[in-house]
C-alpha atoms as a PDB file:
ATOM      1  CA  UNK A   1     -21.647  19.085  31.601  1.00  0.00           C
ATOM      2  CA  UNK A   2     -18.708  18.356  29.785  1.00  0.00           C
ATOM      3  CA  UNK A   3     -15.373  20.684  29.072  1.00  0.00           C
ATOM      4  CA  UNK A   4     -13.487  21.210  26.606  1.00  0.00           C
ATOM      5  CA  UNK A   5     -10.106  22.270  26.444  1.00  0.00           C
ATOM      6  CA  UNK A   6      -8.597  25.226  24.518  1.00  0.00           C
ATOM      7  CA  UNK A   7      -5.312  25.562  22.981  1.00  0.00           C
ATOM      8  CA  UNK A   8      -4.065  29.033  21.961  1.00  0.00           C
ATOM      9  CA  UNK A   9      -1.394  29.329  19.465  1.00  0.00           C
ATOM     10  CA  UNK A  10       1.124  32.705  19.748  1.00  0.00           C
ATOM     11  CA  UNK A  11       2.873  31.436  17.074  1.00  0.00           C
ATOM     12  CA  UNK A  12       3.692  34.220  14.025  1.00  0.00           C
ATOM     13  CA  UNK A  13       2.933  32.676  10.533  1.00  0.00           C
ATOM     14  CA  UNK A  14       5.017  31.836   7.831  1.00  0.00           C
ATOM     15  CA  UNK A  15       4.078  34.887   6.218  1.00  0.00           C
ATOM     16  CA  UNK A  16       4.876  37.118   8.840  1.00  0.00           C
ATOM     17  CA  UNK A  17       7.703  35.744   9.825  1.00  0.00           C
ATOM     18  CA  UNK A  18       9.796  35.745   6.727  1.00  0.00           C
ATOM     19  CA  UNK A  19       9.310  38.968   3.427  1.00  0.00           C
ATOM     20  CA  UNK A  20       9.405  36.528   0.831  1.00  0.00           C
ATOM     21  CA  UNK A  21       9.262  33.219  -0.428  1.00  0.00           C
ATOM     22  CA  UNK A  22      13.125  32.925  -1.127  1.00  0.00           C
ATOM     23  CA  UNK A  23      13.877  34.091   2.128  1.00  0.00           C
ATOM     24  CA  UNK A  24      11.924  31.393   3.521  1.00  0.00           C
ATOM     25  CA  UNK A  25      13.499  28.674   1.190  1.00  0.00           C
ATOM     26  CA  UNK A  26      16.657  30.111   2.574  1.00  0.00           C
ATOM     27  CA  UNK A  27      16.016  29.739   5.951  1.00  0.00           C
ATOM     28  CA  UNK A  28      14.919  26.034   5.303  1.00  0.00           C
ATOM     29  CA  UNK A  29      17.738  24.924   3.052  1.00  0.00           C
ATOM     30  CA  UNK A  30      19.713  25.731   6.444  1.00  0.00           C
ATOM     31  CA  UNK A  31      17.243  23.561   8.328  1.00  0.00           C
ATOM     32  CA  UNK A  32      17.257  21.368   6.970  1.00  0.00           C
ATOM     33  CA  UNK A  33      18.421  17.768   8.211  1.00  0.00           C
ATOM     34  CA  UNK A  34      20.440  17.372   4.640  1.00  0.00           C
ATOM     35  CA  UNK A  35      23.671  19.758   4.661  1.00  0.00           C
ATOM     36  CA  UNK A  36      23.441  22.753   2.275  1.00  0.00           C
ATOM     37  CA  UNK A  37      25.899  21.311  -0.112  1.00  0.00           C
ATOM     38  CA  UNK A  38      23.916  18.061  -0.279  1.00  0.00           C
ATOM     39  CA  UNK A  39      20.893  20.160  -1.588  1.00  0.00           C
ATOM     40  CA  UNK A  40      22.869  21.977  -3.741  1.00  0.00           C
ATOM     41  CA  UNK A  41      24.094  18.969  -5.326  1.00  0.00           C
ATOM     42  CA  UNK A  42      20.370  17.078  -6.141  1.00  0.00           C
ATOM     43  CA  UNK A  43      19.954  20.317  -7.159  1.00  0.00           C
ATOM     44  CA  UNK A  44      22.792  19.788  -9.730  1.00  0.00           C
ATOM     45  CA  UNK A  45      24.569  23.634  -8.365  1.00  0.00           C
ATOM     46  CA  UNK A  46      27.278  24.033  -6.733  1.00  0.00           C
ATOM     47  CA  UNK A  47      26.828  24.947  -2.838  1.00  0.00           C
ATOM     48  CA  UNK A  48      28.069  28.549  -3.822  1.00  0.00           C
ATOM     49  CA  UNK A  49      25.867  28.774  -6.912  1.00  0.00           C
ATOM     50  CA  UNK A  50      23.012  27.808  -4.285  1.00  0.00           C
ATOM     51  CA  UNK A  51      23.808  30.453  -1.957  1.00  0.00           C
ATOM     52  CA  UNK A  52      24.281  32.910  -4.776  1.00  0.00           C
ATOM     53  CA  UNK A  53      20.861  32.586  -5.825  1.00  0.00           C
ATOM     54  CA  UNK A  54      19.313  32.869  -1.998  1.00  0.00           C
ATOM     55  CA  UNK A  55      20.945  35.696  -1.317  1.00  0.00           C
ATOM     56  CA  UNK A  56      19.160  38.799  -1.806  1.00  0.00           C
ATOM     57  CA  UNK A  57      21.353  40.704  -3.955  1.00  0.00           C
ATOM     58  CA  UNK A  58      19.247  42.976  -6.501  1.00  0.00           C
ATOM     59  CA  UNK A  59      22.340  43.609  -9.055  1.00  0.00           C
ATOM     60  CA  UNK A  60      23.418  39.654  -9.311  1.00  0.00           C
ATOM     61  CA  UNK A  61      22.086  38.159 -12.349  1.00  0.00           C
ATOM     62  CA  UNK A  62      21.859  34.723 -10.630  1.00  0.00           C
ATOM     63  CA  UNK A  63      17.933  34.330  -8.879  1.00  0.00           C
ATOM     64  CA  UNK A  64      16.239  31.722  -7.504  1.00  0.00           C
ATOM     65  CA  UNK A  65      13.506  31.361 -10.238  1.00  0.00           C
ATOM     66  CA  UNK A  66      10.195  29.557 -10.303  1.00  0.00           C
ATOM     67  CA  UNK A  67      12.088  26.715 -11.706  1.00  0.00           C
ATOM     68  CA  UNK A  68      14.552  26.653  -8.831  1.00  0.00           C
ATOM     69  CA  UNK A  69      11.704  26.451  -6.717  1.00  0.00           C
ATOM     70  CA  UNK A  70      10.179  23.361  -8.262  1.00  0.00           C
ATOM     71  CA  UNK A  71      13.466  21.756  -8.308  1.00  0.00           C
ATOM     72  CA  UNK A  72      14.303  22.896  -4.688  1.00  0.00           C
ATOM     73  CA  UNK A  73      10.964  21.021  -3.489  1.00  0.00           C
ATOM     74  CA  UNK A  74      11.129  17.812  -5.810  1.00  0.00           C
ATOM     75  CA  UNK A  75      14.735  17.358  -4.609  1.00  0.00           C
ATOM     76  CA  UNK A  76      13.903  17.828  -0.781  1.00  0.00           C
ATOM     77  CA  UNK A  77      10.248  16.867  -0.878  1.00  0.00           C
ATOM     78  CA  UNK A  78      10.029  19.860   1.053  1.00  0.00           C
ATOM     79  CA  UNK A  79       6.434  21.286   0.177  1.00  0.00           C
ATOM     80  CA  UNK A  80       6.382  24.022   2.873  1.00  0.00           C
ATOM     81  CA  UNK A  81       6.884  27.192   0.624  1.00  0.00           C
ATOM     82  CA  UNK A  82       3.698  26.517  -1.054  1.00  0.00           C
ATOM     83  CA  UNK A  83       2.110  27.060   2.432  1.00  0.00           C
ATOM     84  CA  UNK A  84       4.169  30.535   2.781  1.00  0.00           C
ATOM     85  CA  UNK A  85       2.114  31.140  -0.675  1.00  0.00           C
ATOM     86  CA  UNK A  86      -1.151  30.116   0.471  1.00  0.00           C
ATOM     87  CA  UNK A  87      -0.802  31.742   3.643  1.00  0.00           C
ATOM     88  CA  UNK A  88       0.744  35.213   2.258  1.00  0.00           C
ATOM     89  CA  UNK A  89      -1.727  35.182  -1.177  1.00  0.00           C
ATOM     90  CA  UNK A  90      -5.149  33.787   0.527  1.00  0.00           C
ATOM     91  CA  UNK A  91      -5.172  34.741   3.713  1.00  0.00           C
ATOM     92  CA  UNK A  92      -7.513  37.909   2.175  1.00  0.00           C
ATOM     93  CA  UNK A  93      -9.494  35.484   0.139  1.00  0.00           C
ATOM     94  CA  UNK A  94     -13.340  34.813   0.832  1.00  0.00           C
ATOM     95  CA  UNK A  95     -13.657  31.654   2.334  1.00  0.00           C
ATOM     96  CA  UNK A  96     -15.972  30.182   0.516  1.00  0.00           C
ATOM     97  CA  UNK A  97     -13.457  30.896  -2.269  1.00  0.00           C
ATOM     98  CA  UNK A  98     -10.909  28.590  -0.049  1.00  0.00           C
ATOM     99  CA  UNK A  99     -13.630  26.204   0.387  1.00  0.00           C
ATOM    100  CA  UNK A 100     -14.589  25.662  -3.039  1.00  0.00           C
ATOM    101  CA  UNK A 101     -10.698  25.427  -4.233  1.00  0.00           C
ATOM    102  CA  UNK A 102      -9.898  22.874  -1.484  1.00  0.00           C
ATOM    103  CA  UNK A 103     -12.639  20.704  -2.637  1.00  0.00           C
ATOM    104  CA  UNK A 104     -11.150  21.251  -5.884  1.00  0.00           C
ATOM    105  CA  UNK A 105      -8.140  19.622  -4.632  1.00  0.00           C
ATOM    106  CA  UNK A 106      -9.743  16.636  -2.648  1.00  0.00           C
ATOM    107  CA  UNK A 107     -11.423  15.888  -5.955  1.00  0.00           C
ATOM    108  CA  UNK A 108      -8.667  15.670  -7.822  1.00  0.00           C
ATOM    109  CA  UNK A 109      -6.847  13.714  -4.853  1.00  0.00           C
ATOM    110  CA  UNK A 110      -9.481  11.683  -5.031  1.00  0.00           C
ATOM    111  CA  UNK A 111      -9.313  10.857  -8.972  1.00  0.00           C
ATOM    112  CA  UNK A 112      -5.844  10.776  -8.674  1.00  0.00           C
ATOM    113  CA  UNK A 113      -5.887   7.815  -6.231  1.00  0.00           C
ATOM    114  CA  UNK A 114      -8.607   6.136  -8.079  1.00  0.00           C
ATOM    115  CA  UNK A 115      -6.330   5.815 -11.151  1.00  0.00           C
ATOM    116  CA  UNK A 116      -3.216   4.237  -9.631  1.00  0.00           C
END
């Protein structure tokens, strides 16, 4: 008879850990191995102008928009906050729903390396 072996994971998701997705990009602009002001700079902002839009002051005109976000991940090839996303927005979903949408993807993968 053979045995397997069982790991358990107490580890809090992304989701639960941090209340939204530019707190999390906060958190990793800070850990990441690039300094903040590095960041800030392929980001074309200054390292204050960075911090100004992470910090989560409701009357400061200056957010960290959508567009930020794309930037912030092209620049850092740092694709984690789309996890938070997935893990926060489907988490609920049926997953058959997940199935079909990550087959989806590896089609598209798929086509995508068949056309390089």
């Amino acid at each position: 008879m053979e045995t397997g072996q069982i790991a358990l994971n107490f580890e809090r998701g992304l989701a639960e850990c941090y209340g939204t997705c530019r707190e999390y990009v906060a958190a990793r602009v800070h850990q990441q191995g690039k300094p903040q002001k590095a960041i800030a700079a392929d980001m074309d902002y200054s390292p204050s102008d960075l911090s100004r839009k992470l910090a989560q002051n409701p009357d400061d005109s200056r957010r960290f928009t959508l567009d930020d976000l794309e930037t912030y991940m092209k620049v850092t090839g740092d694709t984690k906050p789309v996890l938070y996303l997935v893990e926060k927005f489907l988490a609920q979903v049926n997953p058959d729903e997940i199935e079909r949408q990550i087959q989806a993807l590896q089609e598209k993968l798929a086509q995508s390396k068949a056309g390089q």
